[in-house]
N, C-alpha and C. Protein backbone atom coordinates (compact mmCIF):
# COMPACT_ATOMS: atom_id res chain seq x y z
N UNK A 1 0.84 -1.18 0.00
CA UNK A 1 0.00 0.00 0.00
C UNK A 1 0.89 1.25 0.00
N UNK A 2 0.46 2.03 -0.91
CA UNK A 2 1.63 3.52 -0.75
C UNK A 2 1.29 4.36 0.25
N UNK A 3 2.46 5.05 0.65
CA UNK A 3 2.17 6.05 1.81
C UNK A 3 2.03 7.52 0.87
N UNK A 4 1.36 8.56 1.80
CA UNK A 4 1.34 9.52 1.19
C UNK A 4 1.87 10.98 1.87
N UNK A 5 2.38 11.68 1.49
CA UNK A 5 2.95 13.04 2.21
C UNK A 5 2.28 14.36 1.70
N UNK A 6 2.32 15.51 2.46
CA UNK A 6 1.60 16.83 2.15
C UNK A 6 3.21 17.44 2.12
N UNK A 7 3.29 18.09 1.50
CA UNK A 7 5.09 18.52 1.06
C UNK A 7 4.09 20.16 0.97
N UNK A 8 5.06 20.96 1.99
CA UNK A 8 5.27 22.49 1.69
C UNK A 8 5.93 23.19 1.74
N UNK A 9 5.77 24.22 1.17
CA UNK A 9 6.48 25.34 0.15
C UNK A 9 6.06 26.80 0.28
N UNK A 10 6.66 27.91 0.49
CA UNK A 10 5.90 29.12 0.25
C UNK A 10 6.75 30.06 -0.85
N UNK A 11 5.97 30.89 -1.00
CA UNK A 11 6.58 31.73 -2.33
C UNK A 11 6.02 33.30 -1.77
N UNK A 12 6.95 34.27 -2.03
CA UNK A 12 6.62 35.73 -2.30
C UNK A 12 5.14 36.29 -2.40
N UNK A 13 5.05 35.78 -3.80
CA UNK A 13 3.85 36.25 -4.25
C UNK A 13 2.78 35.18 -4.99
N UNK A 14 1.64 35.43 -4.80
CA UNK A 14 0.52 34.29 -4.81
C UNK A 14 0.96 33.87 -6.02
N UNK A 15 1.66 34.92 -7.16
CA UNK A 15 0.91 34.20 -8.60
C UNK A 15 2.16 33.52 -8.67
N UNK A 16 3.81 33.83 -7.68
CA UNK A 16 4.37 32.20 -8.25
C UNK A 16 4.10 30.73 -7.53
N UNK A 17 3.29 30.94 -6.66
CA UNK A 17 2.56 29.82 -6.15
C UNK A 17 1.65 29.67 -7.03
N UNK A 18 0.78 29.89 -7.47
CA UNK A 18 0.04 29.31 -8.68
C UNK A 18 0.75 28.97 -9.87
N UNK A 19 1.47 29.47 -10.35
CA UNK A 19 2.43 28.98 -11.41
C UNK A 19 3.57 28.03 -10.89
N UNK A 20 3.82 27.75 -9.82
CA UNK A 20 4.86 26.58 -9.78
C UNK A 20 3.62 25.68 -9.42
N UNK A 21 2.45 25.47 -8.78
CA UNK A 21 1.53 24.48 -8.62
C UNK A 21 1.10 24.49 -9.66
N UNK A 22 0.77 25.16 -11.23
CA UNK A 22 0.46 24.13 -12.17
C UNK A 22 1.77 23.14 -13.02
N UNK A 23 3.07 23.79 -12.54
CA UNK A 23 4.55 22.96 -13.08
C UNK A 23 3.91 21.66 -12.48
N UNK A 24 4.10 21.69 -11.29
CA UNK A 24 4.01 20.53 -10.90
C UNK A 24 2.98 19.48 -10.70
N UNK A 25 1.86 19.82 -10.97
CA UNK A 25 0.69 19.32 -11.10
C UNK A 25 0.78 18.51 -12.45
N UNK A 26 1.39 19.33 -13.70
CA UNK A 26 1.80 18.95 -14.93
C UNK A 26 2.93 17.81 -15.14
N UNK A 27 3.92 17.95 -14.15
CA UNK A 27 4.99 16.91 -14.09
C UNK A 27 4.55 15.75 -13.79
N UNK A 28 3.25 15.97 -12.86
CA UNK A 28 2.43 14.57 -12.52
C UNK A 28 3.32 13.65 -11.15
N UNK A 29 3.92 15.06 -10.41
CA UNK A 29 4.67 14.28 -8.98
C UNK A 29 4.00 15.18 -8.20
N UNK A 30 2.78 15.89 -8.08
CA UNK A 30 2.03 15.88 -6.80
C UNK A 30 0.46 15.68 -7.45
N UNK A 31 -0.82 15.87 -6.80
CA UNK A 31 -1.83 15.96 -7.01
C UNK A 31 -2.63 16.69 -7.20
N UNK A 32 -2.29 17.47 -6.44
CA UNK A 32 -2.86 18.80 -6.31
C UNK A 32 -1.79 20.01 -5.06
N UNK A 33 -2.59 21.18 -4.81
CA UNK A 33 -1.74 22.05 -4.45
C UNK A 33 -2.87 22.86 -3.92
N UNK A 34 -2.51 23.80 -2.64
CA UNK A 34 -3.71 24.47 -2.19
C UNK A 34 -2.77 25.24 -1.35
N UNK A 35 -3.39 26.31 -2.12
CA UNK A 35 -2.47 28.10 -1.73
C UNK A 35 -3.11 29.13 -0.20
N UNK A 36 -2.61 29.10 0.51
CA UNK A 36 -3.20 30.41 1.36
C UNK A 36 -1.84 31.36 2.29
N UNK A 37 -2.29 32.49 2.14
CA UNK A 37 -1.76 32.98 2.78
C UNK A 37 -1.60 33.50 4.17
N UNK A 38 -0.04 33.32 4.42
CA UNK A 38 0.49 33.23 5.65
C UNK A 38 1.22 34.05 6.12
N UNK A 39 1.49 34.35 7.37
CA UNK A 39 2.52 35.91 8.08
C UNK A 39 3.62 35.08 8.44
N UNK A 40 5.05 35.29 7.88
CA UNK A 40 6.32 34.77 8.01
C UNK A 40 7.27 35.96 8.86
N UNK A 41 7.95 35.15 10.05
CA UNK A 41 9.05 35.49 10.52
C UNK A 41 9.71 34.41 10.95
N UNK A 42 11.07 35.21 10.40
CA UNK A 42 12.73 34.19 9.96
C UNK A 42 13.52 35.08 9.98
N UNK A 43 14.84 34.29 10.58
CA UNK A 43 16.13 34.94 10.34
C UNK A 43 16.68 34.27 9.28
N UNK A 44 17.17 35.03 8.27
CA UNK A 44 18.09 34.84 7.11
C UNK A 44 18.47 35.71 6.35
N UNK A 45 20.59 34.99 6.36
CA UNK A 45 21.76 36.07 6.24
C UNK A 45 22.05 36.83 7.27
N UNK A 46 21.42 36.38 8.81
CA UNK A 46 22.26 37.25 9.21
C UNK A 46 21.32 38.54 10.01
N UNK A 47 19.41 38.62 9.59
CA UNK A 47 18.85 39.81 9.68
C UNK A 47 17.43 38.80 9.45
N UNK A 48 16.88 39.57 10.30
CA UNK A 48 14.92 39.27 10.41
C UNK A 48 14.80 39.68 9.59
N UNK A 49 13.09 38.69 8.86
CA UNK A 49 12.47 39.38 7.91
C UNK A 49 11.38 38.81 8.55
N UNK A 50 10.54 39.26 7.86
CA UNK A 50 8.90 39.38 8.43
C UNK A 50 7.71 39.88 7.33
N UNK A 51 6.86 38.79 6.91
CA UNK A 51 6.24 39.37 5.81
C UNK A 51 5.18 38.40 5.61
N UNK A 52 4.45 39.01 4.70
CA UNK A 52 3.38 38.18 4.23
C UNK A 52 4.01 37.15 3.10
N UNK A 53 3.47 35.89 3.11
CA UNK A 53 4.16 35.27 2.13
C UNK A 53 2.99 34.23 1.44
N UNK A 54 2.70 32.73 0.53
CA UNK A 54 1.70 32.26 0.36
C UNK A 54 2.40 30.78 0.31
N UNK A 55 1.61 30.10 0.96
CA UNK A 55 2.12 28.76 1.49
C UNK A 55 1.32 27.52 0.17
N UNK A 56 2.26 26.95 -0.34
CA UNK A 56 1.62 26.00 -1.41
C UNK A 56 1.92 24.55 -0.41
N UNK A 57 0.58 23.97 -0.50
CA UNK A 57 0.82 22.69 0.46
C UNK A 57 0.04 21.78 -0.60
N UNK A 58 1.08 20.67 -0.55
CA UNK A 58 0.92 19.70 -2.16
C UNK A 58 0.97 18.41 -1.55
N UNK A 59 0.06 17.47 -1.92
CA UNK A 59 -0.28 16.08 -1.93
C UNK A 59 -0.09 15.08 -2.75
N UNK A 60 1.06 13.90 -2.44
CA UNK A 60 1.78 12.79 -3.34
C UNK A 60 2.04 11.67 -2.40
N UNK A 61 2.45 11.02 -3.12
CA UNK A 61 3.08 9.68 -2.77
C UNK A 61 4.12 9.93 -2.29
N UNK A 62 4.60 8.81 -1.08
CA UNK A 62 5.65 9.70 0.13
C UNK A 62 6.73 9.06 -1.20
N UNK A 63 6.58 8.26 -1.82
CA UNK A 63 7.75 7.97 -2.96
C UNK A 63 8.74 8.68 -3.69
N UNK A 64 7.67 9.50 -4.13
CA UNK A 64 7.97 10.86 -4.97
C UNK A 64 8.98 12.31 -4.06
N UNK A 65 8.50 12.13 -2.95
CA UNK A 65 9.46 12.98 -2.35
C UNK A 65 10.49 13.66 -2.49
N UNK A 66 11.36 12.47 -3.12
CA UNK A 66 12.56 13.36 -3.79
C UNK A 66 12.82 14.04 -4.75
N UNK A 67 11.44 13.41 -5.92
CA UNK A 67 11.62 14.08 -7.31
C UNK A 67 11.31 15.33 -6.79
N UNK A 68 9.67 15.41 -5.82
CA UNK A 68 9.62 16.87 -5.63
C UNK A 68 10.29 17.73 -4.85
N UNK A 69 11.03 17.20 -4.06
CA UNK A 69 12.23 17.96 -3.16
C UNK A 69 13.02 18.80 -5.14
N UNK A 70 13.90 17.72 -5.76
CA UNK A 70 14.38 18.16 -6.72
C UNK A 70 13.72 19.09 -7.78
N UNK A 71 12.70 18.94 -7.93
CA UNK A 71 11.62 19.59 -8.09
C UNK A 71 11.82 21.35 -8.03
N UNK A 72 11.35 21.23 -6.62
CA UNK A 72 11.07 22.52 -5.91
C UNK A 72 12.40 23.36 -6.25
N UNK A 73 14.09 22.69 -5.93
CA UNK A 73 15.44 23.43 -6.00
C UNK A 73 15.54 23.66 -6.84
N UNK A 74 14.95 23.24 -8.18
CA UNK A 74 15.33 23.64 -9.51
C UNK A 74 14.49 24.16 -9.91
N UNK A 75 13.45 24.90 -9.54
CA UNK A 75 11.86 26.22 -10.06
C UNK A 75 11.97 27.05 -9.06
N UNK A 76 12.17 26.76 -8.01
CA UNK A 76 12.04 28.07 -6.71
C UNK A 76 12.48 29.08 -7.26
N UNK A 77 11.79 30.12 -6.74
CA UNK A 77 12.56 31.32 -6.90
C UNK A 77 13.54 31.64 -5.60
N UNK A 78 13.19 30.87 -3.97
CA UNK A 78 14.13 31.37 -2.97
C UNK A 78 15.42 30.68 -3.21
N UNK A 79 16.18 31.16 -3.07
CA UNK A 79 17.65 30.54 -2.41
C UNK A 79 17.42 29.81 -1.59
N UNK A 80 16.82 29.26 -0.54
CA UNK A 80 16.72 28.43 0.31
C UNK A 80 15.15 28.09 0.45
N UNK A 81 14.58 27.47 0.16
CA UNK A 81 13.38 27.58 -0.16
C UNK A 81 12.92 26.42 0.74
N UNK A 82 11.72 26.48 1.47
CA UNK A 82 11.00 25.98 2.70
C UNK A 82 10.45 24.67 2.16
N UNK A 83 11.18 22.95 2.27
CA UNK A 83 10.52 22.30 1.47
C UNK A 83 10.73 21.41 3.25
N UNK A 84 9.35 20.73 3.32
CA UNK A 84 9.00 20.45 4.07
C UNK A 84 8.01 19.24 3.85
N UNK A 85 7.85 18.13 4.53
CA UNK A 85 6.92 16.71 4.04
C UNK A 85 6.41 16.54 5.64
N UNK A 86 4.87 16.24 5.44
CA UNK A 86 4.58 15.55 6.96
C UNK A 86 3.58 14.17 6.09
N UNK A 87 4.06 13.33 7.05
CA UNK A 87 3.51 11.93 7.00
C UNK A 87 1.49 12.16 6.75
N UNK A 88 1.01 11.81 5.95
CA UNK A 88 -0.52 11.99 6.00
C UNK A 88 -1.09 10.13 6.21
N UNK A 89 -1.33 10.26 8.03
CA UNK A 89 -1.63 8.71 8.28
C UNK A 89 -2.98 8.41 8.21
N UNK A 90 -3.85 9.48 8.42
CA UNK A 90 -5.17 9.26 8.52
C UNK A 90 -5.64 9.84 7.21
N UNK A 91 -6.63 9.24 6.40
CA UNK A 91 -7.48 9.92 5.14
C UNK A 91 -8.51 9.16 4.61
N UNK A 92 -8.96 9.46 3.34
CA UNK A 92 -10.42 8.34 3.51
C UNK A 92 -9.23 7.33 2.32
N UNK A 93 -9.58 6.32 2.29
CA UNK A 93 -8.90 5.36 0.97
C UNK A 93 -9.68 6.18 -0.56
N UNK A 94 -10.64 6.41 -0.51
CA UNK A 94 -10.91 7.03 -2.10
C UNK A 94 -9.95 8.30 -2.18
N UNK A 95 -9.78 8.91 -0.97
CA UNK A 95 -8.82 10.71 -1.06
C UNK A 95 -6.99 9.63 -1.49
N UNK A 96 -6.87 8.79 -0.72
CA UNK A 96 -5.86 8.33 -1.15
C UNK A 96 -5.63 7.91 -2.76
N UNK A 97 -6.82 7.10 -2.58
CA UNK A 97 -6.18 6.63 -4.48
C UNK A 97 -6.26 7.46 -5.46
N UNK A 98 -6.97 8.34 -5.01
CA UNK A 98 -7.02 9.76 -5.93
C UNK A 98 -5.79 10.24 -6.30
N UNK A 99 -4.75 10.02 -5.05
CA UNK A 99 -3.37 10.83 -5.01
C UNK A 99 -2.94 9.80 -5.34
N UNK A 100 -3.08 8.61 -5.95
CA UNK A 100 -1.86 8.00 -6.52
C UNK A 100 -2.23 7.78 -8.03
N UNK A 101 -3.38 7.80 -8.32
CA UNK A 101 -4.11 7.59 -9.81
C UNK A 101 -3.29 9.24 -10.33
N UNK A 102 -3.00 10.10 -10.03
CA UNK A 102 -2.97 11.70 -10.20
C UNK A 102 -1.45 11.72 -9.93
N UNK A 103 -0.62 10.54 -9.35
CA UNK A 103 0.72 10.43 -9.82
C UNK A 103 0.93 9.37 -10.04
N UNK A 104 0.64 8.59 -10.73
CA UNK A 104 1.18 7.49 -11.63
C UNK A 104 2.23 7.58 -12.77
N UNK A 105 1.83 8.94 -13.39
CA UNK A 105 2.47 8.78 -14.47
C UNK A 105 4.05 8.95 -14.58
N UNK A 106 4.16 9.50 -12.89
CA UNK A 106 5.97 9.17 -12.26
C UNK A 106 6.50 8.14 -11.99
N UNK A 107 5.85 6.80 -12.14
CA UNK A 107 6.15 5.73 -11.74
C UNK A 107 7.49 5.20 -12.56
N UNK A 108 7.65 5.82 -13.80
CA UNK A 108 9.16 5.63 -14.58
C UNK A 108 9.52 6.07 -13.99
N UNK A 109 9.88 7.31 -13.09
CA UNK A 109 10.85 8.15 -13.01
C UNK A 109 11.81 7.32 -11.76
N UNK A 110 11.21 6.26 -11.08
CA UNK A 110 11.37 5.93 -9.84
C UNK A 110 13.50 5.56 -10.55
C-alpha cells in the first residue's frame, strides 16, 4: 500500500505559487496544491524578515518525495526555499487513491 505526504512550500507572491503548482501538477509528482496565505518570521543572512508570504501545500506519494524535493530546487525562486513533508496517516482510501491515480504517471521516473 503507498504512503502519502503533504510537502510544503511558500513563495513571495501568490501568482508564483500558482504557477509553480500548475509545473508541478503537470509533471504529474504531486496531485494537487492548495495556496493560502500566511505571516512569516525568519532569520536569514544574518537579519529578520517578516512578511506576508503564500504557502503552497501539495499532496503525493511519500515515494515521490525526492523528485519533488528536486523539483522545488530547480523552479524556486528562494535561495533556500521551505521544502518540508509531513507523513498523512489518517485519510479516507478514495482521497488516497485519488493521489496516486494523479501520480502514476511518475512511476518511470522511480
Amino acid at each position: 500500500m503507498d504512503k502519502y505526504v503533504q510537502i510544503q512550500t511558500t513563495f513571495e507572491k501568490r501568482e508564483e505559487a500558482e504557477k509553480f503548482a500548475g509545473l508541478i501538477l503537470d509533471a504529474g509528482i504531486a496531485a494537487d496544491g492548495q495556496i493560502g496565505e500566511i505571516f512569516s518570521a525568519y532569520n536569514f543572512e544574518g537579519k529578520r524578515h517578516s512578511h506576508t508570504e503564500f504557502l503552497l501545500a501539495m499532496k503525493t506519494r511519500a515515494e515521490l518525495f525526492g523528485e519533488c524535493e528536486k523539483f522545488i530546487k530547480m523552479h524556486h525562486p528562494y535561495k533556500v526555499p521551505q521544502i518540508v513533508a509531513t507523513e498523512l496517516i489518517h485519510g479516507s482510501q478514495e482521497y488516497f487513491e485519488w493521489i496516486s491515480e494523479n501520480t502514476q504517471r511518475n512511476i518511470k521516473h522511480k
